[in-house]
C-alpha atoms as a PDB file:
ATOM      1  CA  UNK A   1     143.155 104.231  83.468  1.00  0.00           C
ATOM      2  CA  UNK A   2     141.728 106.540  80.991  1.00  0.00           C
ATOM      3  CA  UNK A   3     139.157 109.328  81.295  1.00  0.00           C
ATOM      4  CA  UNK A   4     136.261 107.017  80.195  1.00  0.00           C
ATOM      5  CA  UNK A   5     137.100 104.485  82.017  1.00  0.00           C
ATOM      6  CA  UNK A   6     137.482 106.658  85.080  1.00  0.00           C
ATOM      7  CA  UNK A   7     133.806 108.196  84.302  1.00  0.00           C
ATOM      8  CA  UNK A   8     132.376 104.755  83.693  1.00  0.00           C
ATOM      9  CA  UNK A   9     133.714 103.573  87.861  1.00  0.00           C
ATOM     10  CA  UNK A  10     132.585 106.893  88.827  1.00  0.00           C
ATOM     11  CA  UNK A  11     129.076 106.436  87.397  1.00  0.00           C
ATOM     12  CA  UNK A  12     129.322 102.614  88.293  1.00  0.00           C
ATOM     13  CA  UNK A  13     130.120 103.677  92.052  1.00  0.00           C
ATOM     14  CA  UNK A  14     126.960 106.549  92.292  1.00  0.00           C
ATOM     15  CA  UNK A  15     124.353 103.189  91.186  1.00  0.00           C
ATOM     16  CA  UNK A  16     125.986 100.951  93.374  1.00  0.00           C
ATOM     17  CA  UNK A  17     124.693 103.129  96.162  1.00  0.00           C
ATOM     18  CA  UNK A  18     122.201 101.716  98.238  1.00  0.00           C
ATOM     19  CA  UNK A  19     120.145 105.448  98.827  1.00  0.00           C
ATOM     20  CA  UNK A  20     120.392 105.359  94.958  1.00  0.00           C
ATOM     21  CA  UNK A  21     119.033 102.286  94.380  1.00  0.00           C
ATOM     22  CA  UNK A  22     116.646 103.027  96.455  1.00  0.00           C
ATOM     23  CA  UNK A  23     115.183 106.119  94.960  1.00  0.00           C
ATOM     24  CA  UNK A  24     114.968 104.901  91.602  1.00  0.00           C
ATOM     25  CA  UNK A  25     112.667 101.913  93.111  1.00  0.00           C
ATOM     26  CA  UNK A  26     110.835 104.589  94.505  1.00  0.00           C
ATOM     27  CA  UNK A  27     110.484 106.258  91.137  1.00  0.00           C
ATOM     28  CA  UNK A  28     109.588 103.187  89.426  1.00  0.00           C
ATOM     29  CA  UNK A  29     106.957 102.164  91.713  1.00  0.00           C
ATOM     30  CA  UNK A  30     105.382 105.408  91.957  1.00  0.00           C
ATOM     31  CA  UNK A  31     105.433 106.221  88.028  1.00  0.00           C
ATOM     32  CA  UNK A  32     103.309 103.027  87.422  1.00  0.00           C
ATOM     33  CA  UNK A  33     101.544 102.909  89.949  1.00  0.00           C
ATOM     34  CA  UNK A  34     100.618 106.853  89.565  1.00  0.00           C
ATOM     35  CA  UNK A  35      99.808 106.150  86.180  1.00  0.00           C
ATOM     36  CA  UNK A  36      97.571 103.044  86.540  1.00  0.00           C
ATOM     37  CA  UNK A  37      95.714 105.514  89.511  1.00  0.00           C
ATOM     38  CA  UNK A  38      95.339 108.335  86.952  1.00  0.00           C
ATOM     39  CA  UNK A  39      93.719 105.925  84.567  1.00  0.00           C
ATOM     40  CA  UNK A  40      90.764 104.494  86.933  1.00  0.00           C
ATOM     41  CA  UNK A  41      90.079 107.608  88.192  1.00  0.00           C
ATOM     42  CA  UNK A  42      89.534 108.592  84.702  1.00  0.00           C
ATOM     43  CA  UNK A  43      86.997 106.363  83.874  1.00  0.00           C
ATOM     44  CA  UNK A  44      85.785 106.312  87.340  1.00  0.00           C
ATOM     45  CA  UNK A  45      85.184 110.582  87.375  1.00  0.00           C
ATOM     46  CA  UNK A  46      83.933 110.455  83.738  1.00  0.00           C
ATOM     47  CA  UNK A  47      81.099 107.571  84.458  1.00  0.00           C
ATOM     48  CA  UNK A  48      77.786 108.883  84.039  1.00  0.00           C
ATOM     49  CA  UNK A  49      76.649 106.306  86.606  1.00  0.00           C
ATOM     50  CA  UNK A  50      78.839 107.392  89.552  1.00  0.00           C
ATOM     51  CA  UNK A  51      78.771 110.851  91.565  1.00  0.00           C
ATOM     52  CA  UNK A  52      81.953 113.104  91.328  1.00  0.00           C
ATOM     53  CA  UNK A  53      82.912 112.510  94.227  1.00  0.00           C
ATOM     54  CA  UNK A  54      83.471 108.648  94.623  1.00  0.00           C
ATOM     55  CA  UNK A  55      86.810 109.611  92.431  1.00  0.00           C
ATOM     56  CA  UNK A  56      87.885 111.708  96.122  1.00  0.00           C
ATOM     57  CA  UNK A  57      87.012 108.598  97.735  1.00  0.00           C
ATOM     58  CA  UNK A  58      89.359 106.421  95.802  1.00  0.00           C
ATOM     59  CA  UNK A  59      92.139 108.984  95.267  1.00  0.00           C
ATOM     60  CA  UNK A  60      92.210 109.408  99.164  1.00  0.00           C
ATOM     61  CA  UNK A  61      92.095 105.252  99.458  1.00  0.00           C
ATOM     62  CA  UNK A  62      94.516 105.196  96.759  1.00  0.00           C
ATOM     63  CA  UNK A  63      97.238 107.466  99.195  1.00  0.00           C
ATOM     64  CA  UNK A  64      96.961 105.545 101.897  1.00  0.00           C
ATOM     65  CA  UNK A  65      97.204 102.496 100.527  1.00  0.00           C
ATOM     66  CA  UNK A  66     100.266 103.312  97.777  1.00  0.00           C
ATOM     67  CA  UNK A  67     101.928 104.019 101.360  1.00  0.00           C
ATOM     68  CA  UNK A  68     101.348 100.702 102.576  1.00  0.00           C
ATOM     69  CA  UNK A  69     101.661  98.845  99.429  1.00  0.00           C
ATOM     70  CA  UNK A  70     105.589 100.914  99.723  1.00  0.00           C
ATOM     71  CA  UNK A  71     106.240  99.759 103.250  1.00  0.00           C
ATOM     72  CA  UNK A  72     105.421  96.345 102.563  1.00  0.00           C
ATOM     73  CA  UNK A  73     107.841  96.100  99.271  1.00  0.00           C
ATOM     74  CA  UNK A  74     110.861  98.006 101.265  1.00  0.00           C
ATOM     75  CA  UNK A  75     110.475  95.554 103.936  1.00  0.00           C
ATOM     76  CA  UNK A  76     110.331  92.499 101.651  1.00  0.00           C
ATOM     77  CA  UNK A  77     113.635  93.811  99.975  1.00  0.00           C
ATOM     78  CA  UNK A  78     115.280  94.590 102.841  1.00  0.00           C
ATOM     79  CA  UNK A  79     115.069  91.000 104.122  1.00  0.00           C
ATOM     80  CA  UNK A  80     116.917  89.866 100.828  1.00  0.00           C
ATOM     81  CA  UNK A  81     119.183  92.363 100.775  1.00  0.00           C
ATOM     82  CA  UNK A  82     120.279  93.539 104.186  1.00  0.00           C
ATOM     83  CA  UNK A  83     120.080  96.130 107.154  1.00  0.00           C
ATOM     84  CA  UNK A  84     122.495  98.705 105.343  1.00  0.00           C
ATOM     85  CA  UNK A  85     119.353  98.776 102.569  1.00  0.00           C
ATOM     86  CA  UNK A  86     116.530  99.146 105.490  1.00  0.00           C
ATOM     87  CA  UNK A  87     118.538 101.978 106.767  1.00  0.00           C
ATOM     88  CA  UNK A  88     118.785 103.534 103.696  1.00  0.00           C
ATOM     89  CA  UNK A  89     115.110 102.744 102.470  1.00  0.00           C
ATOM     90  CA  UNK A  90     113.613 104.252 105.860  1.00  0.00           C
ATOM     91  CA  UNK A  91     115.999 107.501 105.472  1.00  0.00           C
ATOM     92  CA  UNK A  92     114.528 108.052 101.489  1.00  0.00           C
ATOM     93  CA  UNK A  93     111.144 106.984 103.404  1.00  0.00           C
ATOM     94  CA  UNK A  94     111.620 109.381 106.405  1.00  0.00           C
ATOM     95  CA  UNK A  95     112.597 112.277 103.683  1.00  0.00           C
ATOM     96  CA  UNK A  96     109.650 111.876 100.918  1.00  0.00           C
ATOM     97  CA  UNK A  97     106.993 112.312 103.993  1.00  0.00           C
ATOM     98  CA  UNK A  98     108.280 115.189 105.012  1.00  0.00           C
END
């Protein structure tokens, strides 16, 4: 086995694992689903017709419900895929609260 090929298992091995997996999901989810937040509470905070503050209110709702919305999809997977994966999803899940 060459060098490459060895760095290519190696690499293949380190995705393959389910923590991972996991926290690129993670990262997915929350970079478009940060972004498409950060966009409506553009044009809510810069609308002459609302007060400052209802862009609070929907950040805050926006929290708590991102942490549902999470729960919800980690469950759903972990039917498909397993109880190693729910293990592993509620560790990353257990470690980004803290």
């Amino acid at each position: 086995m060459t060098e490459i090929e060895a760095e290519q298992t190696r690499l293949q091995r380190f995705l393959a694992n389910p923590l991972v997996k996991s926290f690129i999901a993670y990262s997915i989810f929350r970079a478009f689903y940060g972004m498409g937040i950060l966009i409506v509470t553009y044009f809510i905070a810069t609308s002459e017709n609302n007060p400052w503050w209802y862009s609070l209110i929907f950040l805050a709702f926006s929290m708590v419900f991102s942490r549902l919305l999470f729960r919800w999809i980690k469950k759903r997977r972990a039917k498909e895929e397993g109880p190693d994966v729910a293990a592993t999803l509620d560790t990353q899940s257990a470690a980004a609260e803290t």
